[in-house]
Protein backbone atom coordinates (compact mmCIF):
# COMPACT_ATOMS: atom_id res chain seq x y z
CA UNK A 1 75.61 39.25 -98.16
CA UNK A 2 78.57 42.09 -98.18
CA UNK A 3 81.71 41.80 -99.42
CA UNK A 4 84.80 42.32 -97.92
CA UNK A 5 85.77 45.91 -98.45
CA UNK A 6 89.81 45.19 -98.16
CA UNK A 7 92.42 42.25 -97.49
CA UNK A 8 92.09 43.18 -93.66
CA UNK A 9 88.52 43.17 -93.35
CA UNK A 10 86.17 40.90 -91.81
CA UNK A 11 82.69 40.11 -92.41
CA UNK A 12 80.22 40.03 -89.16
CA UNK A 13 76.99 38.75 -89.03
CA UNK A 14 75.30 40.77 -85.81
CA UNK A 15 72.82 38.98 -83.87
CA UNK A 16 72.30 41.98 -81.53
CA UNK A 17 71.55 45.21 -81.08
CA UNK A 18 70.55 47.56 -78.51
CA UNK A 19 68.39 50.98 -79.22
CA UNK A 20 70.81 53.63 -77.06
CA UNK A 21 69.29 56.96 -76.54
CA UNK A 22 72.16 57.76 -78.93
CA UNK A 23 71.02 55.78 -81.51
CA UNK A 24 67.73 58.01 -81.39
CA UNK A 25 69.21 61.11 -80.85
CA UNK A 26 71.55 60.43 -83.78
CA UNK A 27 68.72 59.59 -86.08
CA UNK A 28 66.63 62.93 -84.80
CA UNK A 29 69.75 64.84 -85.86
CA UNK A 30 70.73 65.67 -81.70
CA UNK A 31 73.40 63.72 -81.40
CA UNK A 32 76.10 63.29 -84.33
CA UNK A 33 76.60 59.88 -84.42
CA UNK A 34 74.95 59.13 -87.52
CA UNK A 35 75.18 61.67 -90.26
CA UNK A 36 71.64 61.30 -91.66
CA UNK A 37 70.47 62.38 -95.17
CA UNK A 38 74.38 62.70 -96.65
CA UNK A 39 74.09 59.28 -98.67
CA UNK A 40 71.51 56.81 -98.85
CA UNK A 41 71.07 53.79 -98.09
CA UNK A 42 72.69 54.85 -94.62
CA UNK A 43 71.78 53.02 -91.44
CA UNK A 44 72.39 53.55 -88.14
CA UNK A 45 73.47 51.49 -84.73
CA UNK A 46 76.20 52.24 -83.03
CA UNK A 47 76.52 49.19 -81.02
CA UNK A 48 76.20 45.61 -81.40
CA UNK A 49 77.68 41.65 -81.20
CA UNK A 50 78.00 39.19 -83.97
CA UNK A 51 79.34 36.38 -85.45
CA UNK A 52 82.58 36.57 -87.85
CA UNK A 53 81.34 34.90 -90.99
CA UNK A 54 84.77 35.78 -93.35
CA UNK A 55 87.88 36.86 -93.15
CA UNK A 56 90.45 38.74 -95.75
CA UNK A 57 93.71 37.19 -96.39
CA UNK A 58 95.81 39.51 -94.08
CA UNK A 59 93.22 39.12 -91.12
CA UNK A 60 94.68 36.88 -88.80
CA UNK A 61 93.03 37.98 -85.77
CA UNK A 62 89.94 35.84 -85.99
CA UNK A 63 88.20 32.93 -87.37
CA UNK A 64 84.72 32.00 -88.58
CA UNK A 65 82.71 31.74 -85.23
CA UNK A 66 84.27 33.78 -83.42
CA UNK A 67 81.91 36.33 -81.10
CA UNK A 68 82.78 39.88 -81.87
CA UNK A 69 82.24 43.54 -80.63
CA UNK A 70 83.32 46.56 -82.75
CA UNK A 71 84.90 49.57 -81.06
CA UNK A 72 83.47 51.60 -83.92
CA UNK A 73 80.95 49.47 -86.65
CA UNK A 74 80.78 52.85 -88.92
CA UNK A 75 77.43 54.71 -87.67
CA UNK A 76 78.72 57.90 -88.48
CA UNK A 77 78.83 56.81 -92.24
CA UNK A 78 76.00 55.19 -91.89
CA UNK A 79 77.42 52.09 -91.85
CA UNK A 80 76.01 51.26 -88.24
CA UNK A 81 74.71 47.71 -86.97
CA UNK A 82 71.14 48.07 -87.58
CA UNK A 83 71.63 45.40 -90.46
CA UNK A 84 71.98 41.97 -90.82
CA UNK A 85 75.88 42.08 -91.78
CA UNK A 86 78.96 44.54 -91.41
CA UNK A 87 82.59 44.41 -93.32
CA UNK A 88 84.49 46.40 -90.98
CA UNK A 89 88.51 46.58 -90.45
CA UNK A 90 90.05 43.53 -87.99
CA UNK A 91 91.61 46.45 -86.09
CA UNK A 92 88.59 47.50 -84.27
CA UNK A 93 87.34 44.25 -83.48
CA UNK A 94 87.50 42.85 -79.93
CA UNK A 95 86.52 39.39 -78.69
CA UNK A 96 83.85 38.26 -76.79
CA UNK A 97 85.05 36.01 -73.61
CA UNK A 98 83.06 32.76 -73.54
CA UNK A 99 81.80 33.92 -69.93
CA UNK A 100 79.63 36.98 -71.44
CA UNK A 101 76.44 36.78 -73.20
CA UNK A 102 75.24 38.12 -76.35
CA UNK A 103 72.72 40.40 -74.46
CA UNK A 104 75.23 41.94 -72.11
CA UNK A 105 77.91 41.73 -75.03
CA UNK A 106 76.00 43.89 -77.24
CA UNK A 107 75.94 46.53 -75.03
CA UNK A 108 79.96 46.73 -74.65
CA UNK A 109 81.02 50.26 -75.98
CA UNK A 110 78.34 52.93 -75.53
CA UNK A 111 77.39 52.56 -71.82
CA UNK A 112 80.44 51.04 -70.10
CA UNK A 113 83.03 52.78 -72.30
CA UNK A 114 81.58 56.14 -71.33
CA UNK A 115 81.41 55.01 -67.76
CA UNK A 116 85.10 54.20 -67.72
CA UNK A 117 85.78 57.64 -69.32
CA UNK A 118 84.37 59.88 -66.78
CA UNK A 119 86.54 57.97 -64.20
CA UNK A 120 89.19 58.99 -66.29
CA UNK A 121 88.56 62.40 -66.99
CA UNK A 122 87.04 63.46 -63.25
CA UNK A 123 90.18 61.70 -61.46
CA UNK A 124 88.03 61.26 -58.34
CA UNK A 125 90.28 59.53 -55.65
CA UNK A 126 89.04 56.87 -53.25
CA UNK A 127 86.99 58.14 -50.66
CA UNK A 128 85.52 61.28 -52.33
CA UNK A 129 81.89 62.25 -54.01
CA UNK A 130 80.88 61.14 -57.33
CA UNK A 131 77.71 63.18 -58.14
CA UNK A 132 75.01 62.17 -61.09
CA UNK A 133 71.59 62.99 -62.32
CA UNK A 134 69.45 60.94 -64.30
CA UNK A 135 70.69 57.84 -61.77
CA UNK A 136 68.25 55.09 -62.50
CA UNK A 137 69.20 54.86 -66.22
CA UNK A 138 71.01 51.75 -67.38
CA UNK A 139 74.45 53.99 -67.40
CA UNK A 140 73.32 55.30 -64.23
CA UNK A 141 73.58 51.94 -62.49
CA UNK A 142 76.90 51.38 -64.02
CA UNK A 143 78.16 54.68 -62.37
CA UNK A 144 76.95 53.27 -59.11
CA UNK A 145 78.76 49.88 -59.36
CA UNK A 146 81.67 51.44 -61.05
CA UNK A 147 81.82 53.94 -58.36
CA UNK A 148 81.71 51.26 -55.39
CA UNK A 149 84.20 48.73 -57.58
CA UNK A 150 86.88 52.07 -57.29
CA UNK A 151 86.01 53.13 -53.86
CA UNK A 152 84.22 56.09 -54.72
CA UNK A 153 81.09 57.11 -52.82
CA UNK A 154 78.16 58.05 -55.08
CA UNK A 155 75.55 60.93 -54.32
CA UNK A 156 72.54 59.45 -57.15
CA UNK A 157 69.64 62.14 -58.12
CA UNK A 158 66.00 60.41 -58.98
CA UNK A 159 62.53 61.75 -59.64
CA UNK A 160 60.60 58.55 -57.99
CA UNK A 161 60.97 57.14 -54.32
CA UNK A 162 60.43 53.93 -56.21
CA UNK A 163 63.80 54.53 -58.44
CA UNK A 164 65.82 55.87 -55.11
CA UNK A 165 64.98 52.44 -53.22
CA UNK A 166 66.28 51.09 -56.48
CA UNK A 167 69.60 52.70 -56.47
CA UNK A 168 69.80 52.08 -52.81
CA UNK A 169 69.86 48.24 -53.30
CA UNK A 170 72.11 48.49 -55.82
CA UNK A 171 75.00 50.02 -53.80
CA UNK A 172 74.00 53.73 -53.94
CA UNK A 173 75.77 55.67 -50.88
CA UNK A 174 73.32 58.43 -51.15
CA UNK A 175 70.16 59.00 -52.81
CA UNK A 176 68.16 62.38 -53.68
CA UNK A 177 65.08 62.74 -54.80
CA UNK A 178 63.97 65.62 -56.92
CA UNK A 179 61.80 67.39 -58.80
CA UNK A 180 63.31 70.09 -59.61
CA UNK A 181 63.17 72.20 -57.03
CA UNK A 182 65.44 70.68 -54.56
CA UNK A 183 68.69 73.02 -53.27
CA UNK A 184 71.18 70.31 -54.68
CA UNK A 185 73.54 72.25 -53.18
CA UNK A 186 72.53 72.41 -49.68
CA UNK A 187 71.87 68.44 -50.10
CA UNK A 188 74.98 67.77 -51.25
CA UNK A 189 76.47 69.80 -49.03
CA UNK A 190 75.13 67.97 -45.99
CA UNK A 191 75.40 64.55 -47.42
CA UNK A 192 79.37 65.39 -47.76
CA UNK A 193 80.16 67.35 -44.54
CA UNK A 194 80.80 69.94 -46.12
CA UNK A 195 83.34 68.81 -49.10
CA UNK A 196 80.70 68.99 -51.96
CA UNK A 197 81.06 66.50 -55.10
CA UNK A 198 84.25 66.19 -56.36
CA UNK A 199 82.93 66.10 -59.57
CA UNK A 200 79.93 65.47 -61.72
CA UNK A 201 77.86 63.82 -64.90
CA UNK A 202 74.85 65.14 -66.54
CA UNK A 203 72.85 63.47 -68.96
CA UNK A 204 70.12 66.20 -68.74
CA UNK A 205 71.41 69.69 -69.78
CA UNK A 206 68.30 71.82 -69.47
CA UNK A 207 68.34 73.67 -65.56
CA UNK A 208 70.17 71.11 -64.06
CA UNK A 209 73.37 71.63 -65.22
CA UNK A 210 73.94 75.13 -63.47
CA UNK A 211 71.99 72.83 -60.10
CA UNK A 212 74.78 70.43 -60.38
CA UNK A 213 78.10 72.61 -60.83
CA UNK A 214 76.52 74.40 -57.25
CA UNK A 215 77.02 71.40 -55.90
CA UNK A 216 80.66 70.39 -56.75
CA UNK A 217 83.66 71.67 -54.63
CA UNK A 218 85.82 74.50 -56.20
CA UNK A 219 87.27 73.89 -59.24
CA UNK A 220 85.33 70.36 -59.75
CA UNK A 221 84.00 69.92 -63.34
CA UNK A 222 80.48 68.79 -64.61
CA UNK A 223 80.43 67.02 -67.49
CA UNK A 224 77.34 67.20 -69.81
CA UNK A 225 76.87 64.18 -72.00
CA UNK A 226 72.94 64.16 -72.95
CA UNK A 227 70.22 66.26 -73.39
CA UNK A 228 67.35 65.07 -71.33
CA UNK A 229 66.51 68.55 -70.44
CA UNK A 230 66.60 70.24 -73.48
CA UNK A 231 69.12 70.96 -75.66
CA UNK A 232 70.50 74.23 -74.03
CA UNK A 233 72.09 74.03 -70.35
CA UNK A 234 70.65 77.13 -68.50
CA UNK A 235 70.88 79.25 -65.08
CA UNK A 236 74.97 78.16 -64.70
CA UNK A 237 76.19 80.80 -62.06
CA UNK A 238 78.66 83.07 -62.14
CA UNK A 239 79.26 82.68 -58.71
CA UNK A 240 80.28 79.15 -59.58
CA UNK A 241 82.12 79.77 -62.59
CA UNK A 242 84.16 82.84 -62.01
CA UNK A 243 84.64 82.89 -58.46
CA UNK A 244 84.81 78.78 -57.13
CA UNK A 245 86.43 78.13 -60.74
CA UNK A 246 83.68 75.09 -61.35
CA UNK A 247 84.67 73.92 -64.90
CA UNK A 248 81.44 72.86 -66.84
CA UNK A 249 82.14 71.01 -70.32
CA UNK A 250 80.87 68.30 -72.75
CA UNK A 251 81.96 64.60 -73.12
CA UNK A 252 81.55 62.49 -76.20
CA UNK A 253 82.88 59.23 -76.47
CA UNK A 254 83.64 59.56 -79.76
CA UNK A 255 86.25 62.34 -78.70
CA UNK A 256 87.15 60.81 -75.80
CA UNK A 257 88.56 57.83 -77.43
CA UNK A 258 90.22 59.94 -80.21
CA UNK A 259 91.89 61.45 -77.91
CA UNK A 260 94.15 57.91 -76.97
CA UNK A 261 96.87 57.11 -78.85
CA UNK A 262 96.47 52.91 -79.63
CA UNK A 263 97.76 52.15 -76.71
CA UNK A 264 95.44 53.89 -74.52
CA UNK A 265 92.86 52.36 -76.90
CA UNK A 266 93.47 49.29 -76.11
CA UNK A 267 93.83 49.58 -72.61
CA UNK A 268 90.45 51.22 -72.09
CA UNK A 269 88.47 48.65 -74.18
CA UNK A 270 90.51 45.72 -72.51
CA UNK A 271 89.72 47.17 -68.92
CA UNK A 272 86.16 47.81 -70.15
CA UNK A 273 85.80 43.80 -71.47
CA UNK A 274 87.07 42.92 -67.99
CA UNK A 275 84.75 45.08 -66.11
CA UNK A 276 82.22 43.37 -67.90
CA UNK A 277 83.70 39.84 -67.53
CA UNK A 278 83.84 40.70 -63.35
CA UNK A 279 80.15 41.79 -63.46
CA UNK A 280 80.88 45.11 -62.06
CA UNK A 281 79.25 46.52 -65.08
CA UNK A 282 76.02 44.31 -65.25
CA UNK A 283 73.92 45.91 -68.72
CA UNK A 284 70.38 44.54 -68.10
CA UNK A 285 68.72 43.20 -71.55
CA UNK A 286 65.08 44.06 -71.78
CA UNK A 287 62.24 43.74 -75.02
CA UNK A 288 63.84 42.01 -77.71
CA UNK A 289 62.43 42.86 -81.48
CA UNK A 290 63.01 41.55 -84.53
CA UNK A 291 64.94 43.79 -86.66
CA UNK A 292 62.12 44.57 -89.34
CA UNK A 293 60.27 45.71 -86.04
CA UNK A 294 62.45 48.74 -85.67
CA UNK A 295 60.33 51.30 -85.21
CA UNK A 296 58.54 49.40 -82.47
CA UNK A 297 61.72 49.07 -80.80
CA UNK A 298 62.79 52.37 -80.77
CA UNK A 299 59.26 53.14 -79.41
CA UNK A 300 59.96 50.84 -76.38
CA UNK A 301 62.73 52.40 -75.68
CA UNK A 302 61.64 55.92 -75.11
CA UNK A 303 58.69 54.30 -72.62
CA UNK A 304 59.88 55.45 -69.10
CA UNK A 305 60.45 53.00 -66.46
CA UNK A 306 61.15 50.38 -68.82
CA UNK A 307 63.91 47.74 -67.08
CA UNK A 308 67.02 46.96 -69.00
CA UNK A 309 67.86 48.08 -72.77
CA UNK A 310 65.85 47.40 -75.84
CA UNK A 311 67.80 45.32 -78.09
CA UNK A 312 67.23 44.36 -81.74
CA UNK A 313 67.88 40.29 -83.25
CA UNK A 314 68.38 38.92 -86.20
């Protein structure tokens, strides 16, 4: 077992997990939230709930027992919560309400936190066009019901008839199918009247972003968040940039959150906790491994049409 690494840590035991794209895409090297290869033993995770199991002398926060969440368990120095226990600062704990699960809790900051965000940095007001690709992933449903909970209208882009039936039932105002050779625009355009997306999220990169700022009203922005596509984002008009001022950039959650001061901090995790506490954000838990069965894991998790998030125990 750790040690406590100063008088205001505490000591976690984590009893879950999940396996985010992020996680893999951090361990390829894609995505920096673990820095691989700089010092060894290094492990990764960026998510996760646990148990406090010790306390330093100037942590008065918590108590032994206590059901925890980290808003930051150290990934990015390797520190992350694919491991049995974490010493991390009482600062960026958070609590677990008695009313949420360990399934659902362990999926607190990657998913819902960086649904929350692109609410915050779009600005869409009631009544307009939230546009997303990629919309039967486990952050696309939370768009959806994030979307309806704000009175936002969501246009939701699928591959499968199967996944747009999906997205339907879950409160999806508008579905498209496509396979890549659909005129979003034109779609999008009908769907709205006329008013195009306000703005848009794109976990895919690859072609799609340049489909997607086409279909966002003048001056909307696309935010590109993943990599599904490819690692490049290709074919992004000129037309659209120069002339209807479309305003295509990256979001991280990392920066996003850096960007707070601690007040913001703390309101965005405590509106996130409630979110989650009012079901509007509804993480679905799906294979559980053991944690020496990692790789397996991490192997489920990249099968497509899987339902609900791979998590790891302990």
């Amino acid at each position: 077992m750790p040690e406590l690494e100063s008088d205001d840590s505490v000591l976690v035991r984590l009893l879950l997990r999940p396996v985010n794209p992020s996680d893999v895409s951090s361990c390829s090297g894609v995505y920096p939230g673990f820095n691989r290869g700089r010092v060894y033993p290094a492990t990764p995770g960026l998510e996760g709930v646990g148990v406090v199991e010790e306390t330093g002398p100037s942590a008065k926060k918590f108590k032994a027992g206590d059901r925890v969440v980290a808003a930051g368990w150290g990934a990015v120095e390797g520190k992350g919560t694919w491991q049995q226990y974490r010493a991390v600062p009482e600062s960026v704990l958070v609590p677990v309400p008695d009313s949420i699960p360990d399934e659902v809790a362990a999926q607190f900051i990657v998913n819902p936190a960086t649904c929350y965000g692109f609410l915050e940095v779009l600005q869409i007001p009631q009544g307009q066009w939230f546009l997303q690709s990629a919309a039967n992933s486990e952050l696309g449903r939370m768009m959806v019901s994030l979307c309806k909970h704000r009175g936002i209208r969501s246009i939701n882009i699928v591959r499968r008839q199967e996944a747009a039936e999906e997205i339907k039932a879950a409160g999806g105002d508008a579905v498209i199918v496509d396979e890549g050779e659909t005129d979003l625009a034109a779609e999008v355009k009908g769907i709205t009247e006329g008013s195009m997306a306000y703005g848009a999220i794109d976990p895919v990169a690859g072609t799609m972003t340049g489909r997607l700022a086409s279909a966002v009203r003048p001056e909307g922005q696309v935010l590109v968040f993943g990599a599904l596509g490819g690692r490049q984002s290709d074919a992004i008009s000129v037309r659209d940039t120069l002339f209807r001022g479309v305003i295509v950039t990256g979001f991280w959650l990392g920066r996003f959150m850096r960007s707070l001061d601690d007040a913001g901090r703390q309101r965005v995790l405590a509106d996130v906790m409630e979110l989650l506490v009012k079901k509007v954000f509804k993480p679905r838990a799906g294979d559980i491994f053991p944690l020496e069965k990692v790789n397996e894991a991490i192997q489920a998790s990249l099968q497509s049409g899987r339902s609900g998030k791979v998590l790891l125990s302990s």
